[in-house]
PDB file of N, CA and C in Angstrom:
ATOM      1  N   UNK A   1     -18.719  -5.731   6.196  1.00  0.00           N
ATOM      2  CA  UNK A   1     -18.169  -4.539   6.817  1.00  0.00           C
ATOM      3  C   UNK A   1     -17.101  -3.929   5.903  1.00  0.00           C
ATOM      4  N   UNK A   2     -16.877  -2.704   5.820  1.00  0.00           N
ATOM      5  CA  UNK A   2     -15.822  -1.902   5.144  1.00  0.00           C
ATOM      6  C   UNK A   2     -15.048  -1.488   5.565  1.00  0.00           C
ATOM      7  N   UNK A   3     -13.905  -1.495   5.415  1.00  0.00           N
ATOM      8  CA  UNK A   3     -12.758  -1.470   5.914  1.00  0.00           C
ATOM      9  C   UNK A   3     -12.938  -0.040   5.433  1.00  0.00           C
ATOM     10  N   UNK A   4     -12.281   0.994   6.244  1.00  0.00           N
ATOM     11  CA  UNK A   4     -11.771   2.308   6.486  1.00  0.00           C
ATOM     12  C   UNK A   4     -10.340   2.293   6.326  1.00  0.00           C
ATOM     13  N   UNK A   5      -9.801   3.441   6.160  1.00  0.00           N
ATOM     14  CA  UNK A   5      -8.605   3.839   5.894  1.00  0.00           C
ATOM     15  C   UNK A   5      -8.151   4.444   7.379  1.00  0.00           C
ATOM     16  N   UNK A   6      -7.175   3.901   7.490  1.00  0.00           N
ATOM     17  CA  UNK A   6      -5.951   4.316   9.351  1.00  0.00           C
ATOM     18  C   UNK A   6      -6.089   5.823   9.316  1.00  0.00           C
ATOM     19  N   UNK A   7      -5.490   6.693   7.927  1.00  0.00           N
ATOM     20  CA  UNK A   7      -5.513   8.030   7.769  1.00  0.00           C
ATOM     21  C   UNK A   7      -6.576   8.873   7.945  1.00  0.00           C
ATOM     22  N   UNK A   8      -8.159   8.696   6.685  1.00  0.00           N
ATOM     23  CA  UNK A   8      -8.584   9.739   7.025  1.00  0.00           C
ATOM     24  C   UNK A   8      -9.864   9.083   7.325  1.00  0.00           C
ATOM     25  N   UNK A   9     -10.242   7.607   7.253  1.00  0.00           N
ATOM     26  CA  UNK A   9     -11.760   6.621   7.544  1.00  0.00           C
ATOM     27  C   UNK A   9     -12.748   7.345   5.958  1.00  0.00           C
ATOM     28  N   UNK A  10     -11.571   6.839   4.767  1.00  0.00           N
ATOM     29  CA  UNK A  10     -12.803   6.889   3.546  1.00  0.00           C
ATOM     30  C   UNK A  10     -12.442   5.320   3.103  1.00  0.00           C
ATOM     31  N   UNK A  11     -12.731   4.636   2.440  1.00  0.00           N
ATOM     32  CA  UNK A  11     -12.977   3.278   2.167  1.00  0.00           C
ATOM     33  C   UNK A  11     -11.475   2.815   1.439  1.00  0.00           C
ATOM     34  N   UNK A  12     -11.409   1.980   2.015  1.00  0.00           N
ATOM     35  CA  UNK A  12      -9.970   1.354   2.252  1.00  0.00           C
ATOM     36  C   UNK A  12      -9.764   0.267   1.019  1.00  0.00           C
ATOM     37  N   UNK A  13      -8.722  -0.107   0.126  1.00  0.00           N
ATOM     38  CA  UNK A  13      -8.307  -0.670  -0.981  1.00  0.00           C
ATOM     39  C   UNK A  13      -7.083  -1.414  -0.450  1.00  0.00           C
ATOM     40  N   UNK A  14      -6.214  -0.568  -0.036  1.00  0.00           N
ATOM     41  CA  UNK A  14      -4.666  -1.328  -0.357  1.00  0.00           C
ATOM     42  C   UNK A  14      -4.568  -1.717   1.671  1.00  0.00           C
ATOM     43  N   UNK A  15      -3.765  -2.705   1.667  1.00  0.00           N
ATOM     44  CA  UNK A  15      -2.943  -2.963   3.213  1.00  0.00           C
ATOM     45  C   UNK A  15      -1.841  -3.127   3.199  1.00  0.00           C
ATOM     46  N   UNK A  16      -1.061  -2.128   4.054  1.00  0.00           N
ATOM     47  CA  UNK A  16      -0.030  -1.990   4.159  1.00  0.00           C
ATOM     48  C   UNK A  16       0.577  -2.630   5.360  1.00  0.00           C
ATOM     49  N   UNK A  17       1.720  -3.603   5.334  1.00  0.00           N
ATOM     50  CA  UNK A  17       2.194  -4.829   6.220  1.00  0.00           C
ATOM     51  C   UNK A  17       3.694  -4.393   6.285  1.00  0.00           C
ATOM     52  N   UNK A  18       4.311  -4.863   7.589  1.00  0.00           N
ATOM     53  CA  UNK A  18       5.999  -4.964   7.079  1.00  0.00           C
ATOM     54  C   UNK A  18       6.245  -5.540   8.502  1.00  0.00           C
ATOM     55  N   UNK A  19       7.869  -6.249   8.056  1.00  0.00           N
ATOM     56  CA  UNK A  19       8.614  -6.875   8.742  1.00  0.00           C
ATOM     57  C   UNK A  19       9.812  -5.618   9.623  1.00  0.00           C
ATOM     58  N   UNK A  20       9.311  -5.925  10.698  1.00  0.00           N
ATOM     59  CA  UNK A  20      10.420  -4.934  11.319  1.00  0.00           C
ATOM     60  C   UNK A  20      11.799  -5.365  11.114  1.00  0.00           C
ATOM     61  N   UNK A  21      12.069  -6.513  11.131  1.00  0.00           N
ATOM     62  CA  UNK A  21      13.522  -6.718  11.477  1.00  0.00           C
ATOM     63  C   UNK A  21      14.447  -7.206  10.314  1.00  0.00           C
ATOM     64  N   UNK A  22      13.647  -7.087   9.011  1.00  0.00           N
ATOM     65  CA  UNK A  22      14.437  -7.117   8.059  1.00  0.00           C
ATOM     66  C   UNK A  22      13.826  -5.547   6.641  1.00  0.00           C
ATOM     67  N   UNK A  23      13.203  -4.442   7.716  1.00  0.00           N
ATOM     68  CA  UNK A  23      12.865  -3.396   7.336  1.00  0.00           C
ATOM     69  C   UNK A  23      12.640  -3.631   5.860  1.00  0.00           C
ATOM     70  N   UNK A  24      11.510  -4.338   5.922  1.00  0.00           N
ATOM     71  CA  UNK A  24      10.905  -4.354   4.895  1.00  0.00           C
ATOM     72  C   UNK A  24       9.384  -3.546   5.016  1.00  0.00           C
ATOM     73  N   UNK A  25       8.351  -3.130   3.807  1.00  0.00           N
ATOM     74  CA  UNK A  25       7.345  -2.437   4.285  1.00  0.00           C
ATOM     75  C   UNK A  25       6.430  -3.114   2.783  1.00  0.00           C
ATOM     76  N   UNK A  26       5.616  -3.227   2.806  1.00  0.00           N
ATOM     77  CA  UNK A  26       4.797  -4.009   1.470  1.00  0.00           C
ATOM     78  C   UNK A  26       3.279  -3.513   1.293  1.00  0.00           C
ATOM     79  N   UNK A  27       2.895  -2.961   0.218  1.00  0.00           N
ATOM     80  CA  UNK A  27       1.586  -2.663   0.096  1.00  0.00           C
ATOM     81  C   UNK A  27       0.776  -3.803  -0.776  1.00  0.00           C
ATOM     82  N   UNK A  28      -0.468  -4.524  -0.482  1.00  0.00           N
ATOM     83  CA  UNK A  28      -1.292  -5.674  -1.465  1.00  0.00           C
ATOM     84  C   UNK A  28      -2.310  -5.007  -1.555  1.00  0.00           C
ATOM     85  N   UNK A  29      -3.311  -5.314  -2.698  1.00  0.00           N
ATOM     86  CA  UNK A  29      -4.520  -5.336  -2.246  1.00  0.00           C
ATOM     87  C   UNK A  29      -5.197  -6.041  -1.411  1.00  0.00           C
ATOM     88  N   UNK A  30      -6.442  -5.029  -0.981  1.00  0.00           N
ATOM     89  CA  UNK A  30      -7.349  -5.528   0.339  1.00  0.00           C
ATOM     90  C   UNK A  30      -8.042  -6.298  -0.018  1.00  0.00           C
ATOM     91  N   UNK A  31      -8.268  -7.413   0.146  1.00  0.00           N
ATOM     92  CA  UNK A  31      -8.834  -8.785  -0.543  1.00  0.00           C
ATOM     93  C   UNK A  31     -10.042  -9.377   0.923  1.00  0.00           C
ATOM     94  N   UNK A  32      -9.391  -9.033   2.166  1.00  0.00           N
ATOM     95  CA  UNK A  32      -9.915  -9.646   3.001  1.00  0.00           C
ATOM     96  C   UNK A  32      -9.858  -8.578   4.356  1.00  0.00           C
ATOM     97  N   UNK A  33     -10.615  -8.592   5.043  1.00  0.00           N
ATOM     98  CA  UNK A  33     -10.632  -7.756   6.159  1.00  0.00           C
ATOM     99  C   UNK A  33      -9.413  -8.080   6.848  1.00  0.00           C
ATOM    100  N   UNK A  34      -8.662  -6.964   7.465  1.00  0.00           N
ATOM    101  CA  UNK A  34      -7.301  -6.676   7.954  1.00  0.00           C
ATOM    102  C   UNK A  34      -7.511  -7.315   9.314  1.00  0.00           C
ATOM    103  N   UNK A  35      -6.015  -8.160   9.754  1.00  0.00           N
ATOM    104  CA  UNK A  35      -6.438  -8.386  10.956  1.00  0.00           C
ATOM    105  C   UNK A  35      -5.472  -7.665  11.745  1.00  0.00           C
ATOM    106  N   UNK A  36      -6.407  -7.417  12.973  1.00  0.00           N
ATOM    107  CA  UNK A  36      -5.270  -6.525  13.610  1.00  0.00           C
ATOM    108  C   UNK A  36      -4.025  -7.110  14.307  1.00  0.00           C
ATOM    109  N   UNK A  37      -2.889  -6.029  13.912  1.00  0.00           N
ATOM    110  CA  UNK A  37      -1.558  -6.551  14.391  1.00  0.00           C
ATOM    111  C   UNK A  37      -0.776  -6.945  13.037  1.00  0.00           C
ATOM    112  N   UNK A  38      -1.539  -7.143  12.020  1.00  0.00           N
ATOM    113  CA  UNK A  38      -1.081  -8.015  10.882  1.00  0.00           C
ATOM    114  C   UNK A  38      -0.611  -7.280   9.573  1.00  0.00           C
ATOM    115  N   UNK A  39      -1.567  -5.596   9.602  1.00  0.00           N
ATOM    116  CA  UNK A  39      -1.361  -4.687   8.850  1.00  0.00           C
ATOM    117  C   UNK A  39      -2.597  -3.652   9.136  1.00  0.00           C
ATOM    118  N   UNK A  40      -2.340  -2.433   8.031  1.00  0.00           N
ATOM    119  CA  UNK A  40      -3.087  -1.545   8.344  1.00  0.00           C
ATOM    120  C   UNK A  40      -3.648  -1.115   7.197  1.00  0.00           C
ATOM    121  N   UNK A  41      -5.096  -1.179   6.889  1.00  0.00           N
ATOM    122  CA  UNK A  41      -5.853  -0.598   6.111  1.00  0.00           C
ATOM    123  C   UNK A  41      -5.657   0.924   5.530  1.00  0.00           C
ATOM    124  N   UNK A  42      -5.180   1.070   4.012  1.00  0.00           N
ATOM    125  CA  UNK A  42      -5.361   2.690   2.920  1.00  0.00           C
ATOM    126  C   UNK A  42      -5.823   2.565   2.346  1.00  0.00           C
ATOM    127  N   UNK A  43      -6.737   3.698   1.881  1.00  0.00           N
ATOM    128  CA  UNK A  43      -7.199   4.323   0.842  1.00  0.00           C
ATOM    129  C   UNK A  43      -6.463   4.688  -0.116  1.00  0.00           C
ATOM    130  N   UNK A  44      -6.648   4.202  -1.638  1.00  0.00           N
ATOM    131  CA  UNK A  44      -5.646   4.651  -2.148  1.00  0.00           C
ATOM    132  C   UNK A  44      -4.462   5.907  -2.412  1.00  0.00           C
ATOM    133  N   UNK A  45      -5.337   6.715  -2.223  1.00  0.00           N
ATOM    134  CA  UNK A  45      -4.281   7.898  -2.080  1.00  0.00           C
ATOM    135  C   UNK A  45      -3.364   7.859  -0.929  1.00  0.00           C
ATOM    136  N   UNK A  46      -4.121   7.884   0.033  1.00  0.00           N
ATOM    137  CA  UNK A  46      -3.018   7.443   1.311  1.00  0.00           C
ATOM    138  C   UNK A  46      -1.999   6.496   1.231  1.00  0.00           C
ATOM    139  N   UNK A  47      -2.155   5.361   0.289  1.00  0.00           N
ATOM    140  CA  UNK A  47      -1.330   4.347  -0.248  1.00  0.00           C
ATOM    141  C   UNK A  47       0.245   4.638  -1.174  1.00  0.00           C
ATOM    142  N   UNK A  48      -0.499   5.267  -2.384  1.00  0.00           N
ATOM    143  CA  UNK A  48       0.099   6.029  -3.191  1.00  0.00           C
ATOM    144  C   UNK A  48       1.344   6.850  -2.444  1.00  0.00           C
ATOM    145  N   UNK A  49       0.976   8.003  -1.480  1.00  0.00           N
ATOM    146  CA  UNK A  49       1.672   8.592  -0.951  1.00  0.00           C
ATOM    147  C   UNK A  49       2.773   8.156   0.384  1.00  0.00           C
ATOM    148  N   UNK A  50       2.700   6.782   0.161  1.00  0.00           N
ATOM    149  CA  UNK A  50       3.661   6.237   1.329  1.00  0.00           C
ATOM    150  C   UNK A  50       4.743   6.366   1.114  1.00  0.00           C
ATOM    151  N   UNK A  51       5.921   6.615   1.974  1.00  0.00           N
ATOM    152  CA  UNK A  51       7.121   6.256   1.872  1.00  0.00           C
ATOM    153  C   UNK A  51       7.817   5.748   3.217  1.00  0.00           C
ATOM    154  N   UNK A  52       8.438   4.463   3.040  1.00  0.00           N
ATOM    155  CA  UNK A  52       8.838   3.990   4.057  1.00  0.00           C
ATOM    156  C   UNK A  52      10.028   4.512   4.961  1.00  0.00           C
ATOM    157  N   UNK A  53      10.399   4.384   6.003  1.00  0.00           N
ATOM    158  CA  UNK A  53      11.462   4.702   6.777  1.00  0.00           C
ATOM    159  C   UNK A  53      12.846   4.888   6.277  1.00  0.00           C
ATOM    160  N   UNK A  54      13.568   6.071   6.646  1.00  0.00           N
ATOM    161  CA  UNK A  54      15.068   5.595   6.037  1.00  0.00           C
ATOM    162  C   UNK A  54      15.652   4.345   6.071  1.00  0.00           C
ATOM    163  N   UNK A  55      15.806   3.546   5.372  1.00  0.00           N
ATOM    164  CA  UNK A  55      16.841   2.315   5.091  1.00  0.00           C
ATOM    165  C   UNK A  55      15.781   1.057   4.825  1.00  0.00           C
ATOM    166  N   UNK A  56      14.525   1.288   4.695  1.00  0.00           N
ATOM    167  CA  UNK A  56      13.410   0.380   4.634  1.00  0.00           C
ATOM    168  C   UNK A  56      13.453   0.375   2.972  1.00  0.00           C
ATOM    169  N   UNK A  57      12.778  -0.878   2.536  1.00  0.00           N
ATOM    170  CA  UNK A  57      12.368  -1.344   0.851  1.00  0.00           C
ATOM    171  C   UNK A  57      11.057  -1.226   1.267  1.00  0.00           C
ATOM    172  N   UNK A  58      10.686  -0.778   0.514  1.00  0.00           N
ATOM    173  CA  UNK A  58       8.846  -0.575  -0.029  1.00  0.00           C
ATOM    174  C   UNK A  58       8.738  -1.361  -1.186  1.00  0.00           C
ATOM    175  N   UNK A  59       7.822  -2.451  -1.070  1.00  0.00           N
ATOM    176  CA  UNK A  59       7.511  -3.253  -2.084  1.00  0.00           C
ATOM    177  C   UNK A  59       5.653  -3.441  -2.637  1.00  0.00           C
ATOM    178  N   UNK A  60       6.118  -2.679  -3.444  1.00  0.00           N
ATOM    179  CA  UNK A  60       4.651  -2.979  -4.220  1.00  0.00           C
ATOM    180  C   UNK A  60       3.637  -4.161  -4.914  1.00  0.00           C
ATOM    181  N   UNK A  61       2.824  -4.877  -3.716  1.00  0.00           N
ATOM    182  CA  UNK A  61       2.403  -5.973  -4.811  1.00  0.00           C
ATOM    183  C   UNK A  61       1.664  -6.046  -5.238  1.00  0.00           C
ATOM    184  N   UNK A  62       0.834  -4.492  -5.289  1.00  0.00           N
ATOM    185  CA  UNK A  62      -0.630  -4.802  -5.429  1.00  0.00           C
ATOM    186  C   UNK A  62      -1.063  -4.782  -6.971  1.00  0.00           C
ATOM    187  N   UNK A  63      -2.121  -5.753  -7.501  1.00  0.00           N
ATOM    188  CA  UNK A  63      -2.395  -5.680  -9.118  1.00  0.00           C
ATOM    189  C   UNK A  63      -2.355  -5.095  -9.989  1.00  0.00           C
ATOM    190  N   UNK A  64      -2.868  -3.520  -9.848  1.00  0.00           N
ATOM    191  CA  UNK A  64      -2.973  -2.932 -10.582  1.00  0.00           C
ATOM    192  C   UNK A  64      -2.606  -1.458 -10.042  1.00  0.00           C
ATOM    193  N   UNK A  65      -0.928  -1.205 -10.580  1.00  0.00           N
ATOM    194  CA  UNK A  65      -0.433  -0.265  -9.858  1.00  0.00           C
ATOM    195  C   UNK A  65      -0.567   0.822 -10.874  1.00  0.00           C
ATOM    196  N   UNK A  66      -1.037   1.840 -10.894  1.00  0.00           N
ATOM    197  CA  UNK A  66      -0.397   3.150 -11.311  1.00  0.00           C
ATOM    198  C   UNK A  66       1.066   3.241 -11.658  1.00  0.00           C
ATOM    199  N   UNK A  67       1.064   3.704 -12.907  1.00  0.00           N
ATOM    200  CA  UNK A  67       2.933   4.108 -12.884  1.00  0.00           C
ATOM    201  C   UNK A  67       3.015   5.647 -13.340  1.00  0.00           C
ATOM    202  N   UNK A  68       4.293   5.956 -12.784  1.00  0.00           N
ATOM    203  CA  UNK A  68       4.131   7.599 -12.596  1.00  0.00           C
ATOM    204  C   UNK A  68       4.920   7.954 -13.881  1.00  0.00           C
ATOM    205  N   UNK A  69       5.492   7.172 -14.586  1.00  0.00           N
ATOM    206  CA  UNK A  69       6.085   7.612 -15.927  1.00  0.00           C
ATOM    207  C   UNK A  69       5.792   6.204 -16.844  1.00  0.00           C
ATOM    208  N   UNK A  70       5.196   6.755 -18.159  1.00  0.00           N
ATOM    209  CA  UNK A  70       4.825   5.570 -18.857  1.00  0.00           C
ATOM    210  C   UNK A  70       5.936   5.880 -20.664  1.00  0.00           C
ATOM    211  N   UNK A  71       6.134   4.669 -21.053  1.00  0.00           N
ATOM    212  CA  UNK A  71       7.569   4.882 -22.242  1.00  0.00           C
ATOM    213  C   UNK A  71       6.127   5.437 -23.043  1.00  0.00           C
ATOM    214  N   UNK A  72       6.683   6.261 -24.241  1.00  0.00           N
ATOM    215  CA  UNK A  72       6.344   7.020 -25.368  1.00  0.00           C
ATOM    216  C   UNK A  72       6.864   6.229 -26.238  1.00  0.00           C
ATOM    217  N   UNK A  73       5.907   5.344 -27.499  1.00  0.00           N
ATOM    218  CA  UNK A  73       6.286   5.319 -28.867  1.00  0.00           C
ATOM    219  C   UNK A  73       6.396   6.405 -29.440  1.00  0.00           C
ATOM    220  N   UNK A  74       7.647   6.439 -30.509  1.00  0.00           N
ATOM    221  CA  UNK A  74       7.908   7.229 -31.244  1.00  0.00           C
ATOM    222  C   UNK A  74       7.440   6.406 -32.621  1.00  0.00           C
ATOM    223  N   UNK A  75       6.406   7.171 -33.451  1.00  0.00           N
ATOM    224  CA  UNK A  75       6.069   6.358 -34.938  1.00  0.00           C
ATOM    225  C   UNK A  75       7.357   6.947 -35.695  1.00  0.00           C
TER     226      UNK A  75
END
C-alpha cells in the first residue's frame, strides 16, 4: 500500500512526528507505513515547506536533505 500525503494524497516520502510537551517537531524518511497517532505522512514538497509552531525546533533527520544554500569554491 502507498502511503499518501495528509496535504494533497500524491505519494508520500517524508513523516512528520513531534513531541508536544517538549515542542519538538521532526521530519524522517518514510521507511515504513505510518501508524496512526504516531505521525503523519508528506510528500516532499509538502515536507520541504513545513514550519513548525512559534517556539517549536524542527529537526531534520531525513537522509538525503536538500540544502537551500550550498558553499562556492573559489579556484
Amino acid at each position: 500500500m502507498i502511503e499518501r500525503c495528509v496535504r494533497c494524497s500524491g505519494p508520500a516520502a517524508i513523516v512528520m512526528a513531534f513531541d508536544y510537551r517538549q515542542r519538538l517537531v521532526w521530519l524522517e524518511d518514510l521507511t515504513e507505513p505510518v501508524v496512526p497517532g504516531a505521525g503523519y505522512a508528506f510528500c516532499v514538497q509538502h515536507a520541504d515547506r513545513l514550519t513548525p509552531p512559534l517556539g517549536w525546533t524542527l529537526t531534520d533527520r531525513r537522509a538525503s536533505v536538500g540544502h537551500l544554500f550550498t558553499s562556492l569554491e573559489v579556484a
